[in-house]
N, C-alpha and C. Protein backbone atom coordinates (compact mmCIF):
# COMPACT_ATOMS: atom_id res chain seq x y z
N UNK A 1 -18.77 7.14 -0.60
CA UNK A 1 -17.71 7.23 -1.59
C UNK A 1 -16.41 6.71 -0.97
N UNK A 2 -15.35 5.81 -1.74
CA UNK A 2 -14.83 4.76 -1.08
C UNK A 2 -13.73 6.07 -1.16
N UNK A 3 -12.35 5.86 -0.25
CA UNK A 3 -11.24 6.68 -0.50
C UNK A 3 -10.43 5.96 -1.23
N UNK A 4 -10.41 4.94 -1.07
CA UNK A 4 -9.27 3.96 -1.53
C UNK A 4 -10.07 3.21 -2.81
N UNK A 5 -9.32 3.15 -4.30
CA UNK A 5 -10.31 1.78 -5.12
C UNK A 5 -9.95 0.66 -5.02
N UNK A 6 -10.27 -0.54 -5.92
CA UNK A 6 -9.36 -1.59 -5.47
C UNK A 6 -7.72 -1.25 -6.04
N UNK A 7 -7.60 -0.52 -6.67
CA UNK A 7 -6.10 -0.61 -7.32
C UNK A 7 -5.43 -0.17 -6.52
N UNK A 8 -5.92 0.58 -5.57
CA UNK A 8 -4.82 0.71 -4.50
C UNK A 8 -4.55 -0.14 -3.32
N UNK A 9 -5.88 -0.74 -2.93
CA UNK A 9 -5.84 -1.85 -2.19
C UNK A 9 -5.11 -2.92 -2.71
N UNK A 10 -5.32 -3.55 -3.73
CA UNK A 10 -4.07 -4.33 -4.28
C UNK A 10 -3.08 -3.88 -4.44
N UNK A 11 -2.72 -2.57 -4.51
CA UNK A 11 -1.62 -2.29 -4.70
C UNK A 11 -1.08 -2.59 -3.17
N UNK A 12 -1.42 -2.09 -2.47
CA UNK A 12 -0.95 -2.39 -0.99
C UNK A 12 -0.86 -3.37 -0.47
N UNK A 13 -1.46 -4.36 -1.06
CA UNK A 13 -1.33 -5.66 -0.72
C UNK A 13 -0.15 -6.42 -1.63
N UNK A 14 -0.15 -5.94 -2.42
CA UNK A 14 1.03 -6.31 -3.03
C UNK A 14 2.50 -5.60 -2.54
N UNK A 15 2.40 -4.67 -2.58
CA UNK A 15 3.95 -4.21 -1.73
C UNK A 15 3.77 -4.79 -0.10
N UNK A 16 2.76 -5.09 0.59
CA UNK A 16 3.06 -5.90 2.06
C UNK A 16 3.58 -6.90 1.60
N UNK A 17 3.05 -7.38 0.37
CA UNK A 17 3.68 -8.98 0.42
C UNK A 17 5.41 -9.06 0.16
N UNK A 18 5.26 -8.06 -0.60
CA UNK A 18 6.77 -7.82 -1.18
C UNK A 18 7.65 -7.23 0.16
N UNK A 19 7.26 -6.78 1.60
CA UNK A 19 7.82 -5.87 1.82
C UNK A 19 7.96 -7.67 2.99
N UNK A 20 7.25 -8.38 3.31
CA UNK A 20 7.54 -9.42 4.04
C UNK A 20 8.29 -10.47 3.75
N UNK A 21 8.69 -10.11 1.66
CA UNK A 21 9.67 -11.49 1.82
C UNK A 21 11.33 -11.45 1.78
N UNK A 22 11.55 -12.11 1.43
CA UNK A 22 13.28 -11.92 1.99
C UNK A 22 13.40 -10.70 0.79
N UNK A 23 14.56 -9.67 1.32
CA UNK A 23 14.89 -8.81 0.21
C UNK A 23 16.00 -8.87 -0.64
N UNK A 24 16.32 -10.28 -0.41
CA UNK A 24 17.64 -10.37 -1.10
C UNK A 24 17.00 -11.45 -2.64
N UNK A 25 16.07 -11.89 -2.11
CA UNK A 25 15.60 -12.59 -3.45
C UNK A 25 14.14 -12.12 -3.72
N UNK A 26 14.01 -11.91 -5.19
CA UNK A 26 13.08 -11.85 -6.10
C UNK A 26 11.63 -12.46 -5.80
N UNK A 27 10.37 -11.79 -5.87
CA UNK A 27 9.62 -12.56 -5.42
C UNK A 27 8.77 -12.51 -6.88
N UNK A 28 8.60 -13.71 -7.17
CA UNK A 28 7.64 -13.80 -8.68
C UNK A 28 6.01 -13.34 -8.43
N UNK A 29 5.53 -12.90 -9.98
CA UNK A 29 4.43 -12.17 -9.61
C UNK A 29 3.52 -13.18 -9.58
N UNK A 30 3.55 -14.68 -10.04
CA UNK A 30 2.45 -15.40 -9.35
C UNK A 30 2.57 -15.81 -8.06
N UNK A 31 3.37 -15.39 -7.41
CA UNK A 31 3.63 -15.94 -5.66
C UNK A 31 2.98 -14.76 -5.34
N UNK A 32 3.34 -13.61 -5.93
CA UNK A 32 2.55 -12.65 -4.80
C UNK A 32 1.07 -12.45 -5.46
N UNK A 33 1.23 -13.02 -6.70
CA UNK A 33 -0.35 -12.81 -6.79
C UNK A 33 -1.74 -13.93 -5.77
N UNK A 34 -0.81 -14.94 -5.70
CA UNK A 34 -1.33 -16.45 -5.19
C UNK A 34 -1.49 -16.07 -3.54
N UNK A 35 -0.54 -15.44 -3.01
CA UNK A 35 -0.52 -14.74 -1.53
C UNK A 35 -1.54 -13.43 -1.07
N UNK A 36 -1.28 -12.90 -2.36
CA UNK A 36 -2.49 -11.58 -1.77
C UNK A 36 -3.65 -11.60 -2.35
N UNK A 37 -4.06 -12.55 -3.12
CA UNK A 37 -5.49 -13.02 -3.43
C UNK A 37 -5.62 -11.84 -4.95
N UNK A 38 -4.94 -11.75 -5.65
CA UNK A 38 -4.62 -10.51 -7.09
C UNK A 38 -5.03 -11.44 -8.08
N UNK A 39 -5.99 -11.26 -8.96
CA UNK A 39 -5.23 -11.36 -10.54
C UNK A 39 -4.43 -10.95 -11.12
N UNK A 40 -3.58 -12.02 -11.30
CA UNK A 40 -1.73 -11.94 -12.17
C UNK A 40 -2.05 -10.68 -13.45
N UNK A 41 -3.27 -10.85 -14.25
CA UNK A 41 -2.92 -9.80 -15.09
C UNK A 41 -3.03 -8.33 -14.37
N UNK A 42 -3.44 -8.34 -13.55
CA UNK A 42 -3.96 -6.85 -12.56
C UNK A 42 -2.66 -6.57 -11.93
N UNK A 43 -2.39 -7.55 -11.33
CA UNK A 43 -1.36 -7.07 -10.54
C UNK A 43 0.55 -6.95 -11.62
N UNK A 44 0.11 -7.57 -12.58
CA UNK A 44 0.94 -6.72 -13.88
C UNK A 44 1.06 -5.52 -13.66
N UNK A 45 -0.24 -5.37 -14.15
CA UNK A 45 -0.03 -3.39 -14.47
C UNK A 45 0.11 -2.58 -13.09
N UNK A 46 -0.11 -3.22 -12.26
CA UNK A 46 0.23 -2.08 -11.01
C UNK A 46 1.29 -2.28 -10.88
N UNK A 47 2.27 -3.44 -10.80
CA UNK A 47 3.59 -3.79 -10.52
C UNK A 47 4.35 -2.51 -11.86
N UNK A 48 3.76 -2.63 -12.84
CA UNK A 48 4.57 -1.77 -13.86
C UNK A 48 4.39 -0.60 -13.18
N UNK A 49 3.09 0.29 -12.83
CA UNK A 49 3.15 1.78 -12.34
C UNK A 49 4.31 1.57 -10.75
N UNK A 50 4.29 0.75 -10.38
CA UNK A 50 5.07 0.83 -8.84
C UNK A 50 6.50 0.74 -9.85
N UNK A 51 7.14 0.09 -10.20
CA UNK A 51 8.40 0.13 -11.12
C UNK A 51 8.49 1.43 -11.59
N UNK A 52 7.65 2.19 -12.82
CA UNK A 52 8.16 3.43 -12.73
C UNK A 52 8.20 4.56 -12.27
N UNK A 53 7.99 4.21 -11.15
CA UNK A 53 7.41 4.99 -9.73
C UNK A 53 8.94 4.78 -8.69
N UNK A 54 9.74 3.82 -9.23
CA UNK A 54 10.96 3.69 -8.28
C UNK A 54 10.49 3.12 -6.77
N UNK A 55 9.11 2.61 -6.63
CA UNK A 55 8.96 1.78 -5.96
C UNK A 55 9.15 0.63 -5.36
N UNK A 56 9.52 0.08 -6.93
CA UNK A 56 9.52 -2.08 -6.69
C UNK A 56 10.56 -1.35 -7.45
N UNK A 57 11.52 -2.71 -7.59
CA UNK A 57 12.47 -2.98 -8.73
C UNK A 57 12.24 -4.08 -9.47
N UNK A 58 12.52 -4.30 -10.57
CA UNK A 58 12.03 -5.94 -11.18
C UNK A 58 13.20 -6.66 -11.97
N UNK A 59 13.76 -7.35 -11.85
CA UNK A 59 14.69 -8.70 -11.79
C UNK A 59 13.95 -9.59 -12.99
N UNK A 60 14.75 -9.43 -14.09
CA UNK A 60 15.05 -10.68 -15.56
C UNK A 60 15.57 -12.08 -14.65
N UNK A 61 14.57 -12.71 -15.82
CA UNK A 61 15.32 -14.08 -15.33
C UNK A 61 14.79 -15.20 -14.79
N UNK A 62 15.14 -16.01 -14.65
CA UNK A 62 14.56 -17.76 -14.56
C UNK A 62 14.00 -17.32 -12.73
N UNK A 63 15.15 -17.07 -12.18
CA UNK A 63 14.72 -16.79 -10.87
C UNK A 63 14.42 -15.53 -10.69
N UNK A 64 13.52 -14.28 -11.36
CA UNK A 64 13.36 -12.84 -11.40
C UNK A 64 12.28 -12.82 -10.50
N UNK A 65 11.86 -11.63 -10.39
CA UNK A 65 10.73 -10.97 -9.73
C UNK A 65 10.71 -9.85 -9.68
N UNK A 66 10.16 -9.67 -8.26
CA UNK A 66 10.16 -8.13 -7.97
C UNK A 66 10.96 -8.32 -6.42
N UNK A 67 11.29 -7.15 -6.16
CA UNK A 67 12.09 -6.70 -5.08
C UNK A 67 11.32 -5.04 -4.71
N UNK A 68 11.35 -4.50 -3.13
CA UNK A 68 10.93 -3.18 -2.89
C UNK A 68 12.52 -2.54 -3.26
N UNK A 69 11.98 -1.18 -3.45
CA UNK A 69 13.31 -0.63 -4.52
C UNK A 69 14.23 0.28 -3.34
N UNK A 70 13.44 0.09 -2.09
CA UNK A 70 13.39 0.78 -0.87
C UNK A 70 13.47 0.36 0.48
N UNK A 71 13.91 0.14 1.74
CA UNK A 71 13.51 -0.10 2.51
C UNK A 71 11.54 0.09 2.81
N UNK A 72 11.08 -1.25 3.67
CA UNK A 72 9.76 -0.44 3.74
C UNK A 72 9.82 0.58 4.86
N UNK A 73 10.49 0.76 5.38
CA UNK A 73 10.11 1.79 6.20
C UNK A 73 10.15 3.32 6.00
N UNK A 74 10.78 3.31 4.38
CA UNK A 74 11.61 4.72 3.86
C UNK A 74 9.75 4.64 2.56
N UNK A 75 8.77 3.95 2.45
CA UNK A 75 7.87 3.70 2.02
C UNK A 75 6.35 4.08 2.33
N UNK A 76 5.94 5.12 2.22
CA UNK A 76 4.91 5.75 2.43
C UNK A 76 3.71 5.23 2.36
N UNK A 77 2.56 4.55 2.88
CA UNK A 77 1.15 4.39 2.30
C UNK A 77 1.11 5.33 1.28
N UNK A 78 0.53 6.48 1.47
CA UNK A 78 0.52 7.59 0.54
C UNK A 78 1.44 7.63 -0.62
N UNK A 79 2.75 7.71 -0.71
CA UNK A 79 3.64 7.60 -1.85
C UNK A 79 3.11 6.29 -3.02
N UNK A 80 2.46 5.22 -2.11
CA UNK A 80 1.97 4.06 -3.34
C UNK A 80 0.87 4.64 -4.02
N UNK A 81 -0.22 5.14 -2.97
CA UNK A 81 -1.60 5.26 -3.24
C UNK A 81 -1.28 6.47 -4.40
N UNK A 82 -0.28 7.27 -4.28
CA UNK A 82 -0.37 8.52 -4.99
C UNK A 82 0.04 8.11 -6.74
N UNK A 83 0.55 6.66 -6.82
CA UNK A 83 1.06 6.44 -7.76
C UNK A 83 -0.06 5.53 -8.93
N UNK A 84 -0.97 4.72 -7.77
CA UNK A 84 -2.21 3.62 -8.17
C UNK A 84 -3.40 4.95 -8.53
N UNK A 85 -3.53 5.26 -7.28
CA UNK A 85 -5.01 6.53 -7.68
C UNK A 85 -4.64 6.95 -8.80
N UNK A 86 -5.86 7.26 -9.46
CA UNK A 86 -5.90 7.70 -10.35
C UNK A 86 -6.15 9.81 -10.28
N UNK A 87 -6.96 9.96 -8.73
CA UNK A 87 -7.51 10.97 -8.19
C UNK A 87 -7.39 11.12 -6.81
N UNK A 88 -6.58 11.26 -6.23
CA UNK A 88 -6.37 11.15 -4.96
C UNK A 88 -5.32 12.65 -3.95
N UNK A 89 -6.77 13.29 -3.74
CA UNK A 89 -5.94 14.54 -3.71
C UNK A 89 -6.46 14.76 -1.32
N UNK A 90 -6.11 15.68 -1.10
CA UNK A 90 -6.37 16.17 0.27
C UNK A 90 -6.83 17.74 -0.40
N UNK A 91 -8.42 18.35 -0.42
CA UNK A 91 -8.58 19.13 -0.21
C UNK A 91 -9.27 20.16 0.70
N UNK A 92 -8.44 21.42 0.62
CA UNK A 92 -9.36 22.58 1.52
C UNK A 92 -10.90 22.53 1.21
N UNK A 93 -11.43 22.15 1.93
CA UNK A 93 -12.56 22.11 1.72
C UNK A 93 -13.38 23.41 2.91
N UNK A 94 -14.18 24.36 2.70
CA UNK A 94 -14.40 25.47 3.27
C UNK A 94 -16.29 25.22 3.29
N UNK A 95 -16.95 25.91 4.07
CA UNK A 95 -18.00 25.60 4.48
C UNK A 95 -18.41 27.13 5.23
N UNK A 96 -19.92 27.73 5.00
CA UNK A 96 -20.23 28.26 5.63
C UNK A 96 -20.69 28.14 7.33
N UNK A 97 -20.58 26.88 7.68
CA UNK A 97 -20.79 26.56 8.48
C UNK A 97 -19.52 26.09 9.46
N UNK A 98 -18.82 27.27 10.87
CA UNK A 98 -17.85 26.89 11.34
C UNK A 98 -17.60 25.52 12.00
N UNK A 99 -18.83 24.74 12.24
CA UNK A 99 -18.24 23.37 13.37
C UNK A 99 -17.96 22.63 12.16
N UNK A 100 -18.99 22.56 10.96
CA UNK A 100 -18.15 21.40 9.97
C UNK A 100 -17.07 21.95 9.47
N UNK A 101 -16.40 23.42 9.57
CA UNK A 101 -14.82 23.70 8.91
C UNK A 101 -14.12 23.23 9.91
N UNK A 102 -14.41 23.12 11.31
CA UNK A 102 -13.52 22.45 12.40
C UNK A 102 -13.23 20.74 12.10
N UNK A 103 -14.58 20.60 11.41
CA UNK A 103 -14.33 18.81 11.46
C UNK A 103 -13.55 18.41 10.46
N UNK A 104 -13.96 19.65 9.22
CA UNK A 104 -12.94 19.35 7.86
C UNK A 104 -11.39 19.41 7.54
N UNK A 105 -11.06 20.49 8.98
CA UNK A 105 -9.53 20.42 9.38
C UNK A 105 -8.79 19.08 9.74
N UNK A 106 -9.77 18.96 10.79
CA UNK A 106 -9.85 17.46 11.95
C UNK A 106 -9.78 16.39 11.19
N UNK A 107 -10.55 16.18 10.16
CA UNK A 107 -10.68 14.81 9.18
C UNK A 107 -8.83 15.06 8.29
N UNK A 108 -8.88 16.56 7.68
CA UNK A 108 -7.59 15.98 6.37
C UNK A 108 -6.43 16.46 7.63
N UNK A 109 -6.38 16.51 8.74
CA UNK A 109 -4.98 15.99 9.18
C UNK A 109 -4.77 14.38 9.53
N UNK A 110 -6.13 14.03 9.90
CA UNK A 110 -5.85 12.60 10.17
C UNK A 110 -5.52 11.70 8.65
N UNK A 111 -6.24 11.79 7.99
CA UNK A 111 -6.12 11.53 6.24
C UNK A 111 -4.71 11.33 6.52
N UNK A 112 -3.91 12.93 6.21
CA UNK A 112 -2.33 12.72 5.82
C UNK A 112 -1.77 11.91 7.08
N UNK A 113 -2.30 12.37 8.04
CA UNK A 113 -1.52 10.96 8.78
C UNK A 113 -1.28 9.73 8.73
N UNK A 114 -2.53 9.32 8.00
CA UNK A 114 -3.04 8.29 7.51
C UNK A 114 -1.98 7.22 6.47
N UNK A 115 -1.71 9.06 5.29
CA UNK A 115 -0.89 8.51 4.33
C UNK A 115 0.22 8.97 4.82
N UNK A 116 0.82 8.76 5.94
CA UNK A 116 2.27 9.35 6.15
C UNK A 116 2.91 7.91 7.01
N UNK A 117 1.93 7.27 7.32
CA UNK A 117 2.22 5.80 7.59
C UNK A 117 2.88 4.80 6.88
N UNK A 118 4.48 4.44 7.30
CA UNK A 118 5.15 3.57 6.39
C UNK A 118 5.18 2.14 6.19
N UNK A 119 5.45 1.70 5.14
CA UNK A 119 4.87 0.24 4.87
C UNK A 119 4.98 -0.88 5.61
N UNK A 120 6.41 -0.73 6.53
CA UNK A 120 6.88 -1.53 7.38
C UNK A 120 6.24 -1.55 9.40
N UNK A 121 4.93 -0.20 8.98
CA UNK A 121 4.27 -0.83 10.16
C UNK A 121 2.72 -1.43 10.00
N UNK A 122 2.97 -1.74 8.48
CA UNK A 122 1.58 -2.70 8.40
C UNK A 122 1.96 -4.36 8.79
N UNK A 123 3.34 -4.43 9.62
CA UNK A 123 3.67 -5.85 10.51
C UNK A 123 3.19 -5.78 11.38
N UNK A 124 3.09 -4.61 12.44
CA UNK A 124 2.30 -4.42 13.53
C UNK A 124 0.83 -5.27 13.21
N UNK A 125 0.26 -4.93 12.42
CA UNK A 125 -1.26 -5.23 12.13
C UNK A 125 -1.01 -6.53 12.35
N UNK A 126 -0.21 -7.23 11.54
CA UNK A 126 -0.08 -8.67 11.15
C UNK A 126 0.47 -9.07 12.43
N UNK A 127 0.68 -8.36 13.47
CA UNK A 127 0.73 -9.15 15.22
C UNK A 127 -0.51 -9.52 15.56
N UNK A 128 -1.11 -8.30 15.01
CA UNK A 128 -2.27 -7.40 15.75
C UNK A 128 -3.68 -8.77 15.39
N UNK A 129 -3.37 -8.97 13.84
CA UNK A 129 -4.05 -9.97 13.13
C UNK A 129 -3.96 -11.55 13.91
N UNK A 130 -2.32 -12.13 14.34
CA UNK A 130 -2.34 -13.04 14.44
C UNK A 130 -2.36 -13.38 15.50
N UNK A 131 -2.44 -12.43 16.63
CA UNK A 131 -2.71 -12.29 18.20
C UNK A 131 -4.77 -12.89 17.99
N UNK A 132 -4.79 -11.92 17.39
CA UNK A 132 -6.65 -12.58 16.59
C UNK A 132 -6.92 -13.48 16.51
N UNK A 133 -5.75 -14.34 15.95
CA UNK A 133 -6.32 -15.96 15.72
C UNK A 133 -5.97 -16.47 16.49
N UNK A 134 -5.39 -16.37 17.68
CA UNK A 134 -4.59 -17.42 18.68
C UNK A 134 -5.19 -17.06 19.82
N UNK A 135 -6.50 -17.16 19.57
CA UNK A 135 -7.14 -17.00 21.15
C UNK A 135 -7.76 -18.37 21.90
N UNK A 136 -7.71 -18.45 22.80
CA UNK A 136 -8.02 -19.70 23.56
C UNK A 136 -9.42 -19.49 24.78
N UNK A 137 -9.84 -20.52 24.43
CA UNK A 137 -11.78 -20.58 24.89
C UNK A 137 -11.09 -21.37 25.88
């Protein structure tokens, strides 16, 4: 059972893209759809739940778009996912059995850690990524 669906994965891929381009100008939703591999009508409706979510901001106009409504670093994984999921909860989960209640602790602190990770260190990755491609035989 997946944790994440795709709507949140696009969703996240869509605020990285947004969170990498300049923040002073508007980024249109076929650039970021064309960049993070989205269908424009998909990534519509998530761009609308991130908007009334005070997430993105969105910009009228010949030159409009979207803008993060936030620094990414003031930007939660979790705060997006909580807005895309449809079901996305952390529960107590209890067990007659004490080593799996130890593991079930062990698993939902890492989880929220997980989602307590802010948007602006999914650049790290993108070192992490492009250190990946620049290897020499």
């Amino acid at each position: 059972m997946p944790l994440i669906s795709t709507k949140g994965v696009y969703g996240l891929s869509a605020m990285h893209e947004l969170s990498k381009h300049n923040k002073d100008t508007p980024m249109q939703i076929k650039e970021i759809s064309k960049n993070a591999n989205i269908p424009q009508n998909y990534l519509e409706q998530l761009l609308g739940k991130l908007r009334k979510a005070g997430l993105v901001k969105s910009i009228r106009g010949a030159k409009g778009g979207y803008i993060l409504a936030q620094e990414a670093k003031d930007i939660c994984i979790g705060d997006i996912l909580a807005v895309l999921e449809d079901d996305l909860k952390v529960i107590d989960q209890r067990s007659q059995n004490p080593i799996l209640n130890l593991f079930f602790e062990d698993a939902k602190l890492n989880i929220r850690t997980f989602f307590n990770v802010n948007l602006s260190k999914l650049d790290e990755y993108q070192e992490k990524y492009n250190e990946f491609l620049h290897y020499s035989i």
